[in-house]
C-alpha atoms as a PDB file:
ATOM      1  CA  UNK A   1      -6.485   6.707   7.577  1.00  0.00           C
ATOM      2  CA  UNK A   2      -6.588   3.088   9.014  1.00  0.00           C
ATOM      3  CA  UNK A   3      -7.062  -0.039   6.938  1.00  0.00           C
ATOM      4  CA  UNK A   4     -10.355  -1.365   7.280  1.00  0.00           C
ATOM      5  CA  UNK A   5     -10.635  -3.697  10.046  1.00  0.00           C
ATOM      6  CA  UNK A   6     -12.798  -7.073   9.913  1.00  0.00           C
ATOM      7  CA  UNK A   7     -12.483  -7.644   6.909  1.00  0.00           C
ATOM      8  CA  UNK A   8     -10.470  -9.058   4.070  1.00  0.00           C
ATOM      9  CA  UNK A   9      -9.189  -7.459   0.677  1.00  0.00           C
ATOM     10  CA  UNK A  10     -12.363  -8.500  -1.180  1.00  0.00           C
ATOM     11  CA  UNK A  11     -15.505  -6.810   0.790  1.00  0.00           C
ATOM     12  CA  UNK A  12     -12.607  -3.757   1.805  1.00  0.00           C
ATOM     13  CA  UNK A  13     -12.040  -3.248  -1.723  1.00  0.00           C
ATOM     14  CA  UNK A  14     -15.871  -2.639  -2.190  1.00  0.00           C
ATOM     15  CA  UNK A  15     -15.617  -0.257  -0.193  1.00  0.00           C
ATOM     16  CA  UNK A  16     -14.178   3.424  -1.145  1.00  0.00           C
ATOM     17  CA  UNK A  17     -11.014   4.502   0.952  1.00  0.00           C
ATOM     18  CA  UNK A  18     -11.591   6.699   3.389  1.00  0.00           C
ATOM     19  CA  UNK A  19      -9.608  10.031   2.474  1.00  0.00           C
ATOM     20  CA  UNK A  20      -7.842  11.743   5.646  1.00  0.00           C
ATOM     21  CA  UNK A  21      -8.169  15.413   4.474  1.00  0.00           C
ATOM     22  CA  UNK A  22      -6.030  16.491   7.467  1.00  0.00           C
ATOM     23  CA  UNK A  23      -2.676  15.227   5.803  1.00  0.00           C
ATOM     24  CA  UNK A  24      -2.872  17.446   2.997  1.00  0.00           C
ATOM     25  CA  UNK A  25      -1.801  20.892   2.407  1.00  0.00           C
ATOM     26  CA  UNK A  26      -5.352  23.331   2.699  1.00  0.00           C
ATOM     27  CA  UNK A  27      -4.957  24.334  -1.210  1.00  0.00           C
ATOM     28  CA  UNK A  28      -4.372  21.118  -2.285  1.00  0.00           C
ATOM     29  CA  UNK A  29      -6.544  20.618  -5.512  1.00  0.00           C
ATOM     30  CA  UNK A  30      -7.306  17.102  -5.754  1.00  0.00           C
ATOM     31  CA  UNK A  31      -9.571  17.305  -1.708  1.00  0.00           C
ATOM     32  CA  UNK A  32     -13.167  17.667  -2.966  1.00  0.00           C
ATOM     33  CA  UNK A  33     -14.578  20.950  -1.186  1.00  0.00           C
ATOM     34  CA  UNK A  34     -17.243  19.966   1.744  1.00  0.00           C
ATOM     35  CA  UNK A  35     -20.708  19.311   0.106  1.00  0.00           C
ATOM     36  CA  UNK A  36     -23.978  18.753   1.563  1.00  0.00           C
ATOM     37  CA  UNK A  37     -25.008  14.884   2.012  1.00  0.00           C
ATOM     38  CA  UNK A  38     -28.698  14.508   1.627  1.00  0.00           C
ATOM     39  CA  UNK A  39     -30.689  11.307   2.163  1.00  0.00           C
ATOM     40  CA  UNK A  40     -31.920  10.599  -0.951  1.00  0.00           C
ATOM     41  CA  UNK A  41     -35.440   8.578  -1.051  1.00  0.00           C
ATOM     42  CA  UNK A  42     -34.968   5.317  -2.803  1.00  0.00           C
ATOM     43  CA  UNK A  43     -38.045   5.167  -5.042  1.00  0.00           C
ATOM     44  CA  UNK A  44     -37.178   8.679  -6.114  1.00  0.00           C
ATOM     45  CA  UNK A  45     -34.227   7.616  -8.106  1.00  0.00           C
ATOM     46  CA  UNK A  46     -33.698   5.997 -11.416  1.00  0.00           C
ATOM     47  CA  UNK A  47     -30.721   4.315 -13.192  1.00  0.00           C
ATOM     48  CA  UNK A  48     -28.460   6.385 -15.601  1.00  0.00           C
ATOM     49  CA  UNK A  49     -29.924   5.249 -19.211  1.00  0.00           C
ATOM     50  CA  UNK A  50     -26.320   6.076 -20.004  1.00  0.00           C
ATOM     51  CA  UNK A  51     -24.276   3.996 -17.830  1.00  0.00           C
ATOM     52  CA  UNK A  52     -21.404   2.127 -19.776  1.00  0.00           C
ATOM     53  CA  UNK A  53     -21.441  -0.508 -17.595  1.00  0.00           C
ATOM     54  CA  UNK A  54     -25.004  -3.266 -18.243  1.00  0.00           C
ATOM     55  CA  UNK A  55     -23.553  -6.320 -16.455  1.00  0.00           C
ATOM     56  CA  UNK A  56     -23.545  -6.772 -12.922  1.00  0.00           C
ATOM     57  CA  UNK A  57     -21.315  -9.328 -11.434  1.00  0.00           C
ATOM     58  CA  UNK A  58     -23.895 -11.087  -9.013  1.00  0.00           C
ATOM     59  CA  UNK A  59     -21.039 -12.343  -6.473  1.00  0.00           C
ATOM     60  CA  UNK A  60     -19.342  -8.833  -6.220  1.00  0.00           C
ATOM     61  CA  UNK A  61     -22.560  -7.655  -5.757  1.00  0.00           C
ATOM     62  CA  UNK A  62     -23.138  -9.776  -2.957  1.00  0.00           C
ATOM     63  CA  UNK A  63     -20.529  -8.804  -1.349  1.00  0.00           C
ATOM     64  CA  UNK A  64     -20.923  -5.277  -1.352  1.00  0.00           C
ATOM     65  CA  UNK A  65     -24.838  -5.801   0.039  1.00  0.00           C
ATOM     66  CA  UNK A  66     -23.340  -7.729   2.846  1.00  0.00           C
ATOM     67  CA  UNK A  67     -21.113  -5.081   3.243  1.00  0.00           C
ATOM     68  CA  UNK A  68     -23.157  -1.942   3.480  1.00  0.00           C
ATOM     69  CA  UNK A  69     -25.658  -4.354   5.837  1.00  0.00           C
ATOM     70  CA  UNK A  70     -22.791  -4.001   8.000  1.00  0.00           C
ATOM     71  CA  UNK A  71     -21.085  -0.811   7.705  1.00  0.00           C
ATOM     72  CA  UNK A  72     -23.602   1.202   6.129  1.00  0.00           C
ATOM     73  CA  UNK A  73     -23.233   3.065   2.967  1.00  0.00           C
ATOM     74  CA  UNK A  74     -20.162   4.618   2.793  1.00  0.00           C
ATOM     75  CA  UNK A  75     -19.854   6.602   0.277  1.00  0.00           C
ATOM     76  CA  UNK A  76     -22.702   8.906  -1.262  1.00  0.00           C
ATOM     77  CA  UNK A  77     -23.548   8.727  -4.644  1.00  0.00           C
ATOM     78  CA  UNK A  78     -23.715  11.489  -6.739  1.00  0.00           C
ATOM     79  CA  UNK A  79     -27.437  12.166  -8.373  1.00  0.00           C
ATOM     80  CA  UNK A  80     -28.465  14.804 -10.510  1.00  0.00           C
ATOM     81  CA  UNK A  81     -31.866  16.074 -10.742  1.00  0.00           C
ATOM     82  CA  UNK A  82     -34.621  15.752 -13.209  1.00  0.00           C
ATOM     83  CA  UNK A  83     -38.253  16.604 -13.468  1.00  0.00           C
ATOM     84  CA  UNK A  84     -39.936  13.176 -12.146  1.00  0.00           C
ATOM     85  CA  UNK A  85     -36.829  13.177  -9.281  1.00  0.00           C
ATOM     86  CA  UNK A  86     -33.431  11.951  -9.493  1.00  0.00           C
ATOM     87  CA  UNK A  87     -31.247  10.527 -12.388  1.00  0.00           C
ATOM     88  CA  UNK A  88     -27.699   8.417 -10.832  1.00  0.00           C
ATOM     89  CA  UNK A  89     -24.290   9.724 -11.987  1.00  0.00           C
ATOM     90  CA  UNK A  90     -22.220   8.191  -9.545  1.00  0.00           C
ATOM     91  CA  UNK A  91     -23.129   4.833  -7.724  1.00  0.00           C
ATOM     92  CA  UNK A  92     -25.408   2.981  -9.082  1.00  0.00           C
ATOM     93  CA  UNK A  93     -24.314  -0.552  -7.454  1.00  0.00           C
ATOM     94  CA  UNK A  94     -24.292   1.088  -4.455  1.00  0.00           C
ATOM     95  CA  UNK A  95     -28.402   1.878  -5.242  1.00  0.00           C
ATOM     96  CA  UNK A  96     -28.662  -2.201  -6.891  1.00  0.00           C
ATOM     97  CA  UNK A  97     -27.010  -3.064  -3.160  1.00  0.00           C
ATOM     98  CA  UNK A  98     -29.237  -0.719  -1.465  1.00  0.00           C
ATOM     99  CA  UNK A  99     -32.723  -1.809  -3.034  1.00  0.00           C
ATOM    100  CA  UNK A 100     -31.925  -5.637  -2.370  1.00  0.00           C
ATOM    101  CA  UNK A 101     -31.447  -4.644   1.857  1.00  0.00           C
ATOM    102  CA  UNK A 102     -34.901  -2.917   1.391  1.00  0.00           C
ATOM    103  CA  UNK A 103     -33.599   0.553   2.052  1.00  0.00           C
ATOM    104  CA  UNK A 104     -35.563   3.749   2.039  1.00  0.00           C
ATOM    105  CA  UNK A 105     -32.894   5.984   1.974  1.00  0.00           C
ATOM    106  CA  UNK A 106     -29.357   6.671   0.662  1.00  0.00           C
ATOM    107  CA  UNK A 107     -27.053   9.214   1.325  1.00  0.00           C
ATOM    108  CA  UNK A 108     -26.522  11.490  -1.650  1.00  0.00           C
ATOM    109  CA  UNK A 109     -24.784  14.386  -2.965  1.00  0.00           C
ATOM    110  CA  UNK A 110     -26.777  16.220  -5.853  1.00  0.00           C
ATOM    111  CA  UNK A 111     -24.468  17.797  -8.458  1.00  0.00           C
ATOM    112  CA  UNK A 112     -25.685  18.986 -12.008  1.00  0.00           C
ATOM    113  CA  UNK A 113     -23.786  17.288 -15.119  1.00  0.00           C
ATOM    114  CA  UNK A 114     -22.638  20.496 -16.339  1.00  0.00           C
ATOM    115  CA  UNK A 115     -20.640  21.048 -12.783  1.00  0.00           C
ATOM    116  CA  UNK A 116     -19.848  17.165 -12.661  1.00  0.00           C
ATOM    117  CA  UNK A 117     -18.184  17.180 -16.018  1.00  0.00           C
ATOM    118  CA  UNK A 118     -15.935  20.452 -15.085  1.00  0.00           C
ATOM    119  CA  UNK A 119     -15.247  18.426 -11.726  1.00  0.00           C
ATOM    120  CA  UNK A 120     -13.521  15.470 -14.217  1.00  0.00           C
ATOM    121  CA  UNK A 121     -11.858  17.946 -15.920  1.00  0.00           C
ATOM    122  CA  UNK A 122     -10.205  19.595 -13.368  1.00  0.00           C
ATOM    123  CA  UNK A 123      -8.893  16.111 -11.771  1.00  0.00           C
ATOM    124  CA  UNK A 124      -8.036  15.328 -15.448  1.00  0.00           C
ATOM    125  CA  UNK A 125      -5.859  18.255 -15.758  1.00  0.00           C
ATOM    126  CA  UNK A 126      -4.253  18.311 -12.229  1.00  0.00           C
ATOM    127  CA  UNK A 127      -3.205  14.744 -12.763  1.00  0.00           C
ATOM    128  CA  UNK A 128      -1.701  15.351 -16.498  1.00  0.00           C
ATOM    129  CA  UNK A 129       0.338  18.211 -15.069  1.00  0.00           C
ATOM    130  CA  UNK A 130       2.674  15.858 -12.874  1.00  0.00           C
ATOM    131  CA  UNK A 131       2.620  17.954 -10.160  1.00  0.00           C
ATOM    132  CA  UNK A 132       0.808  16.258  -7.551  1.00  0.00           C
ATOM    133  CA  UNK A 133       2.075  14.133  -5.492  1.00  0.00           C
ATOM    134  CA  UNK A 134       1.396  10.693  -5.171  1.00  0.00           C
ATOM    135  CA  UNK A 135      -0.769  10.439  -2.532  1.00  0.00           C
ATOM    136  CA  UNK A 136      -2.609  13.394  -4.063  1.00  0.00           C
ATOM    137  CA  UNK A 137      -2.398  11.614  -7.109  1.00  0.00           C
ATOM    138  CA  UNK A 138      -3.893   8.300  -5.945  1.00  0.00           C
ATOM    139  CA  UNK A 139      -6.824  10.638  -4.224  1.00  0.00           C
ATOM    140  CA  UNK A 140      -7.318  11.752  -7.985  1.00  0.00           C
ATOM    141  CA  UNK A 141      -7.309   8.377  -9.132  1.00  0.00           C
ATOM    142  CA  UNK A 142      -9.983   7.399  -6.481  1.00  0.00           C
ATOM    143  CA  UNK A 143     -12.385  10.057  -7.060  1.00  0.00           C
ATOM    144  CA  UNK A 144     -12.712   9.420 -11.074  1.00  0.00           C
ATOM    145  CA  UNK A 145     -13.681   6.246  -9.778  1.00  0.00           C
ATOM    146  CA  UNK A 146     -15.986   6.640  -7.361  1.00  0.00           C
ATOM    147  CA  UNK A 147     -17.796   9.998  -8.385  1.00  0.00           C
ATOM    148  CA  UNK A 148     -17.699   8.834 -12.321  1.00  0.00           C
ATOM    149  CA  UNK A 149     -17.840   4.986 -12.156  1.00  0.00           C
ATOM    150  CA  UNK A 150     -14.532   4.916 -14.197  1.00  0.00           C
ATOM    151  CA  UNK A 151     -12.909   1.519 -13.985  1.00  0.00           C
ATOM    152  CA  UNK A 152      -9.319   1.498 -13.370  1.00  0.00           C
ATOM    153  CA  UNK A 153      -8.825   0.978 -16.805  1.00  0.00           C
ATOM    154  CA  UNK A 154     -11.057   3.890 -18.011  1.00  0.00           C
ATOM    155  CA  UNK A 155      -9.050   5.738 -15.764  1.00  0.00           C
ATOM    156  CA  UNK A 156      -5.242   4.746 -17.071  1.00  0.00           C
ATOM    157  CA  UNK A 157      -7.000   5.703 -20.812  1.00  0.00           C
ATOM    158  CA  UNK A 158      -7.973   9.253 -19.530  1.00  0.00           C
ATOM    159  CA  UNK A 159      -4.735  10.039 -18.241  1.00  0.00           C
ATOM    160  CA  UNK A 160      -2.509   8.101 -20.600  1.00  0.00           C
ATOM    161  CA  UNK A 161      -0.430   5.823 -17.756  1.00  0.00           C
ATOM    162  CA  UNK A 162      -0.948   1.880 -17.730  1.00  0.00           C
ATOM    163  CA  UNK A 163      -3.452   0.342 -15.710  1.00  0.00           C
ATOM    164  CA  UNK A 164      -0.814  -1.119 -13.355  1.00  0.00           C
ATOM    165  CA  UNK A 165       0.331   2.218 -12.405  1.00  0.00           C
ATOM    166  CA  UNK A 166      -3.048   3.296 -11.597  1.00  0.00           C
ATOM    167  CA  UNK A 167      -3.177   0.194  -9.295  1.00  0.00           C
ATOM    168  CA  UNK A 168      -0.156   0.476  -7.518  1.00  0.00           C
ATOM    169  CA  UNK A 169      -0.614   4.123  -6.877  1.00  0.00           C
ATOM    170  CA  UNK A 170      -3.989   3.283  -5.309  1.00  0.00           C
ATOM    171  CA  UNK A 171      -2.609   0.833  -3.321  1.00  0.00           C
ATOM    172  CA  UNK A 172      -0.747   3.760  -1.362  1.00  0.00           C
ATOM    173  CA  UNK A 173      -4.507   4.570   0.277  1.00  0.00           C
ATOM    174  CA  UNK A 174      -4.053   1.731   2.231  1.00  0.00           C
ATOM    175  CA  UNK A 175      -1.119   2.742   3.867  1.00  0.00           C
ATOM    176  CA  UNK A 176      -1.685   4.332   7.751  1.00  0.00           C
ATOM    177  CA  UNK A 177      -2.128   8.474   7.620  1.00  0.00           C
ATOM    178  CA  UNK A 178       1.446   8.224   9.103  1.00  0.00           C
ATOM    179  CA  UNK A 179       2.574   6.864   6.550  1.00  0.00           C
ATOM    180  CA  UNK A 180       0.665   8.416   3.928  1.00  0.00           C
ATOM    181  CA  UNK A 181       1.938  12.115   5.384  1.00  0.00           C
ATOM    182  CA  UNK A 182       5.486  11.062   5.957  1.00  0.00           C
ATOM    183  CA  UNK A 183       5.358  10.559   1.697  1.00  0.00           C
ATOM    184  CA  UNK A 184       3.545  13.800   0.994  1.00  0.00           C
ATOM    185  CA  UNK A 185       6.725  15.684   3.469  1.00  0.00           C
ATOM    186  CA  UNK A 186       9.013  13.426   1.281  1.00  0.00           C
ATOM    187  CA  UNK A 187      10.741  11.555   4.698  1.00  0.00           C
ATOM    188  CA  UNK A 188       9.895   8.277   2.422  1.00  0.00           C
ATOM    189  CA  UNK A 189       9.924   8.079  -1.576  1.00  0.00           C
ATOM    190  CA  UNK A 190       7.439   6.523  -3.679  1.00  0.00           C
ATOM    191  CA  UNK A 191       9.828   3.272  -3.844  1.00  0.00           C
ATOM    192  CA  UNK A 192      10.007   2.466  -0.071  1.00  0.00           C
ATOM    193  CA  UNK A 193       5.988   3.663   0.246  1.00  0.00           C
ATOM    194  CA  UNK A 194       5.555   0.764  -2.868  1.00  0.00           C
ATOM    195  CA  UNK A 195       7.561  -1.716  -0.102  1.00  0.00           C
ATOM    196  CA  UNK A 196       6.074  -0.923   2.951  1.00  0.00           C
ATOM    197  CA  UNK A 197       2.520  -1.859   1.235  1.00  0.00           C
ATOM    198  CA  UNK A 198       3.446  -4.714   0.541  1.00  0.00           C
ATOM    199  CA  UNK A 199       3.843  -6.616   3.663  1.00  0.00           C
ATOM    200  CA  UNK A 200       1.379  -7.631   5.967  1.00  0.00           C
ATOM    201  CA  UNK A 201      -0.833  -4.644   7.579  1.00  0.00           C
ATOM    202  CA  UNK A 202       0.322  -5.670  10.736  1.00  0.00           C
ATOM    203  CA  UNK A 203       3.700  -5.220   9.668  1.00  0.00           C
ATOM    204  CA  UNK A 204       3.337  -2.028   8.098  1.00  0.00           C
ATOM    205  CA  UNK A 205       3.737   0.753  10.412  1.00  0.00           C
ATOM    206  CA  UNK A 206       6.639  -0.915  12.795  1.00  0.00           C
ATOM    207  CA  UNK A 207       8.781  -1.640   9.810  1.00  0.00           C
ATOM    208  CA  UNK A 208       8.133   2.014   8.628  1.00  0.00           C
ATOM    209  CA  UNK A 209       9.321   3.601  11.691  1.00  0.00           C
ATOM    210  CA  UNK A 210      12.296   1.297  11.684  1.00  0.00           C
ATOM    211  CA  UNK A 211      12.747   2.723   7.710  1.00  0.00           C
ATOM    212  CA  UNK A 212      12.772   6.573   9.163  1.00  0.00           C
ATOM    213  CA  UNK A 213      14.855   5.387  12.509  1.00  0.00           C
ATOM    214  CA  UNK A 214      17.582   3.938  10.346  1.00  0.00           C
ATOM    215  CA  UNK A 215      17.706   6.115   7.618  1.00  0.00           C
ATOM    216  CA  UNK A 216      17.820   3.367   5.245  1.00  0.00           C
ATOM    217  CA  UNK A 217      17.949   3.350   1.076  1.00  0.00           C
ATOM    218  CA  UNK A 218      15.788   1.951  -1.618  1.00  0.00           C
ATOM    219  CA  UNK A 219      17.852  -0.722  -1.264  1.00  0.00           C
ATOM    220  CA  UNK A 220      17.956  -1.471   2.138  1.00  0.00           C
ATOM    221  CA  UNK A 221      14.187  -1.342   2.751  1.00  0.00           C
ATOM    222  CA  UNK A 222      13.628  -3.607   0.005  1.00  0.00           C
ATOM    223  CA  UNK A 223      16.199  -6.277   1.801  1.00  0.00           C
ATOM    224  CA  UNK A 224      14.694  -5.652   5.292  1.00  0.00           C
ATOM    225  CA  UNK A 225      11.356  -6.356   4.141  1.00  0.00           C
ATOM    226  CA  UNK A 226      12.367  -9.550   2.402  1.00  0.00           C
ATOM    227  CA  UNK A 227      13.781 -10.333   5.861  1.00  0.00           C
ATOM    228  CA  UNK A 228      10.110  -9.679   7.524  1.00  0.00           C
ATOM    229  CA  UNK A 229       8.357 -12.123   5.034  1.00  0.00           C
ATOM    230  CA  UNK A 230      11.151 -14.893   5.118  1.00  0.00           C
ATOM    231  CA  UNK A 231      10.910 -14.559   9.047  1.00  0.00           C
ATOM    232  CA  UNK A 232       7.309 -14.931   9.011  1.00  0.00           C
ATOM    233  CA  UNK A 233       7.338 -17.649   6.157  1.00  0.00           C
ATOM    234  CA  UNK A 234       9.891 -19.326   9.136  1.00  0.00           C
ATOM    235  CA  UNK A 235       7.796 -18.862  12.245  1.00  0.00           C
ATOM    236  CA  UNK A 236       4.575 -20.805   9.791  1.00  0.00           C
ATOM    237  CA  UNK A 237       6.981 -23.809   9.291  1.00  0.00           C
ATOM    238  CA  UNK A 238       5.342 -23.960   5.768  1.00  0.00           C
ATOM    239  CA  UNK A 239       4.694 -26.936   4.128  1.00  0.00           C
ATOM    240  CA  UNK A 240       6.561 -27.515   0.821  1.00  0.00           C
ATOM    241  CA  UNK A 241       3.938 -29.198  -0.660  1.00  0.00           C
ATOM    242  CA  UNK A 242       1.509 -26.033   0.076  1.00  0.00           C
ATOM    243  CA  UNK A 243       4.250 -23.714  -1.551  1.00  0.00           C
ATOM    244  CA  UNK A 244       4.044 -25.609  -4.660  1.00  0.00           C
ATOM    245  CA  UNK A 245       0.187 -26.033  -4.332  1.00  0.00           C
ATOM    246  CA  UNK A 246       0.151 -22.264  -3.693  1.00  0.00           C
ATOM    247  CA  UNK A 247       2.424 -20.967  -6.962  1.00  0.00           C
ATOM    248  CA  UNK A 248       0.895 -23.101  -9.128  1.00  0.00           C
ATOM    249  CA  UNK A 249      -2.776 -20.948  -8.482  1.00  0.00           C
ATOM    250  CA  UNK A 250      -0.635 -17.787  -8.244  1.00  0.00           C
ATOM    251  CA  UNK A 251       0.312 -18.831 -11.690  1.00  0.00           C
ATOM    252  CA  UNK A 252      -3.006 -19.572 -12.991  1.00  0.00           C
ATOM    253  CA  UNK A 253      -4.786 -16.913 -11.563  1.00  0.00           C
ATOM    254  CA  UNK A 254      -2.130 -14.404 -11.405  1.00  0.00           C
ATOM    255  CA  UNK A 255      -2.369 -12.672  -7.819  1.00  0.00           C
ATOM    256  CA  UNK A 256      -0.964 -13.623  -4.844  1.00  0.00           C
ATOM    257  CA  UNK A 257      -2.460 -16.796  -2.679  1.00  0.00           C
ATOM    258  CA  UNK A 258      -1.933 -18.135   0.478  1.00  0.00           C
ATOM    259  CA  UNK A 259      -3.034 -21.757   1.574  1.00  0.00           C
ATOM    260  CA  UNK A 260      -3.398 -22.157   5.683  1.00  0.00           C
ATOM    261  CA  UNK A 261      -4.163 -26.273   6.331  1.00  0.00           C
ATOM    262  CA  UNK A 262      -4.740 -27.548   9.649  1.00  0.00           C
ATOM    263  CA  UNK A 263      -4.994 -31.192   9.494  1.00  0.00           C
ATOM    264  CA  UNK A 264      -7.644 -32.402   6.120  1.00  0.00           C
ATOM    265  CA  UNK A 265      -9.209 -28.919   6.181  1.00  0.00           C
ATOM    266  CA  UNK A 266      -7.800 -25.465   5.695  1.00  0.00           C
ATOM    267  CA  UNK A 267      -8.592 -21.889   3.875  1.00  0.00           C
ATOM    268  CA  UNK A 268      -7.508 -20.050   0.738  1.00  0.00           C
ATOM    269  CA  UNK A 269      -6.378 -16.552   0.574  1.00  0.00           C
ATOM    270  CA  UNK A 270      -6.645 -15.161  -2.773  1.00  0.00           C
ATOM    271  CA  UNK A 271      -5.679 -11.599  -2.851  1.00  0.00           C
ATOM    272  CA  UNK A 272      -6.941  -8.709  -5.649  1.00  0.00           C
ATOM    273  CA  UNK A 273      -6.682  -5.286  -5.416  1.00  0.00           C
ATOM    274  CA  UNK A 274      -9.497  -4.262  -7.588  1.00  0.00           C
ATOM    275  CA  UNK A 275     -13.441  -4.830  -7.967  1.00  0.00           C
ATOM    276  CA  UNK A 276     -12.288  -5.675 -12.027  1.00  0.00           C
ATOM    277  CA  UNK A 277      -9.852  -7.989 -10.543  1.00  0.00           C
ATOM    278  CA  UNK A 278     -12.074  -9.236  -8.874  1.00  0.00           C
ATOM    279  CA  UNK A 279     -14.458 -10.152 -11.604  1.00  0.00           C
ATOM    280  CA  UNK A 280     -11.206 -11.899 -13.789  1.00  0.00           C
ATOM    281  CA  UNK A 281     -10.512 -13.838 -11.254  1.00  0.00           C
ATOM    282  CA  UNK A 282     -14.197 -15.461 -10.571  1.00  0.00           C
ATOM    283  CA  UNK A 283     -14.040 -15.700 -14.304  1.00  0.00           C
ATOM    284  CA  UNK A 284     -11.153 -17.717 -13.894  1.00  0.00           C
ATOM    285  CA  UNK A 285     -12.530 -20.356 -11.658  1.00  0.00           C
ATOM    286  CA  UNK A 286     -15.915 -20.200 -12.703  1.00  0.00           C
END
């Protein structure tokens, strides 16, 4: 699996991880089986009368319209079917984002609640047993969110782990299928993986093979990569003044952000790694 490409954290974040079923070992229990995508008629399907969630966030929305405009939908939702047509279980922003671009179609997978509930169960259970690993884990984590509309929160309260665990284990799907693989075969540990994704994409995979080349420790991966972002923090010549400007957001809004200025204008990179995130941190400025 590649990073998305074109865009930034925020729309790529809106938009489910592609999983690279090739990496994993055939009995693996966390790879959903193959199932039959259908395209769904719009005006055939309603809103779940029992979705948890009422409030939309209208900017996150946005984004995720433009998104789709783009790239198409991505991911199918998950319907179940009733007598006047079909009821949503799984995706209903996706449907919101689809109705505003005027579709007539969405690409569905139609599952009855009985078999969708068993499905949560079984992820549930694999998960609780601590005997996945964690890329198999973080494909877990990801499909309680997409085929269930669990937040990451609802998700750390089903399987009893903080929400920042659930967030940095997520994280890992970021990380090239090279990468990804080299965890599940155990040539990297969780604690270098947790390193390596957190530099720069671009940085990612040539400091990786430099981890497996030199054989190096915990220890020494976390010192090498503190050597990659104080040489690039170098090469930008950065301003002091920006630094301070920069750490003083960080602290308000508590994620990482990077100021670029070019003369009296400039851009600000404020990074999240969640849609809920997302939504604090428009709270925040807003």
């Amino acid at each position: 699996m590649t990073t998305q490409q074109g865009l930034g954290r925020g729309l790529s974040s809106l938009i489910p991880p592609k999983i690279d079923k090739t990496i994993f070992a055939k009995d693996s229990k966390v790879i959903s089986h193959d199932e039959s995508i259908s395209k769904v008629a719009i005006d055939k399907i309603v809103a779940n009368p029992h979705q948890p969630r009422s409030n939309f966030d209208h900017d996150s929305l946005e984004d995720l319209t433009n998104s789709i405009k783009q790239h198409g939908i991505l991911q199918p939702l998950i319907l179940s079917a009733t007598d006047k047509g079909y009821e949503v279980i799984a995706g209903e922003r996706r449907l919101r984002a689809a109705q505003m671009l005027d579709l007539k179609t969405v690409p569905a997978i139609i599952r009855d609640l009985e078999e969708q509930q068993k499905l949560e169960l079984a992820l549930v259970e694999n998960i609780q047993r601590k005997d996945l690993n964690q890329i198999e884990e973080a494909v877990a984590y990801q499909r309680l969110i997409d085929e269930f509309s669990l937040t990451q929160e609802e998700v750390a309260k089903r399987v009893g782990k903080s929400r920042s665990s659930i967030t940095n284990i997520l994280r890992l799907l970021g990380l090239p299928s090279e990468i990804q693989k080299a965890l599940i075969d155990g040539k990297i540990n969780y604690s270098s993986a947790r390193v390596i994704v957190g530099l720069p994409p671009e940085e990612r995979l040539k400091f990786f093979k430099q981890v497996l080349k030199n054989d190096l420790t915990v220890r020494a991966v976390e010192g090498q990569a503190r050597k990659v972002s104080d040489n690039k923090h170098v090469r930008a010549s950065r301003d002091p003044n920006l630094i301070a400007l920069e750490e003083k957001l960080q602290s308000a809004l508590g994620t990482k952000v990077v100021i670029k200025k070019s003369g009296d204008t400039g851009t600000i990179n404020i990074e999240f790694y969640s849609t809920e995130e997302l939504d604090e941190i428009i709270k925040k400025i807003s």
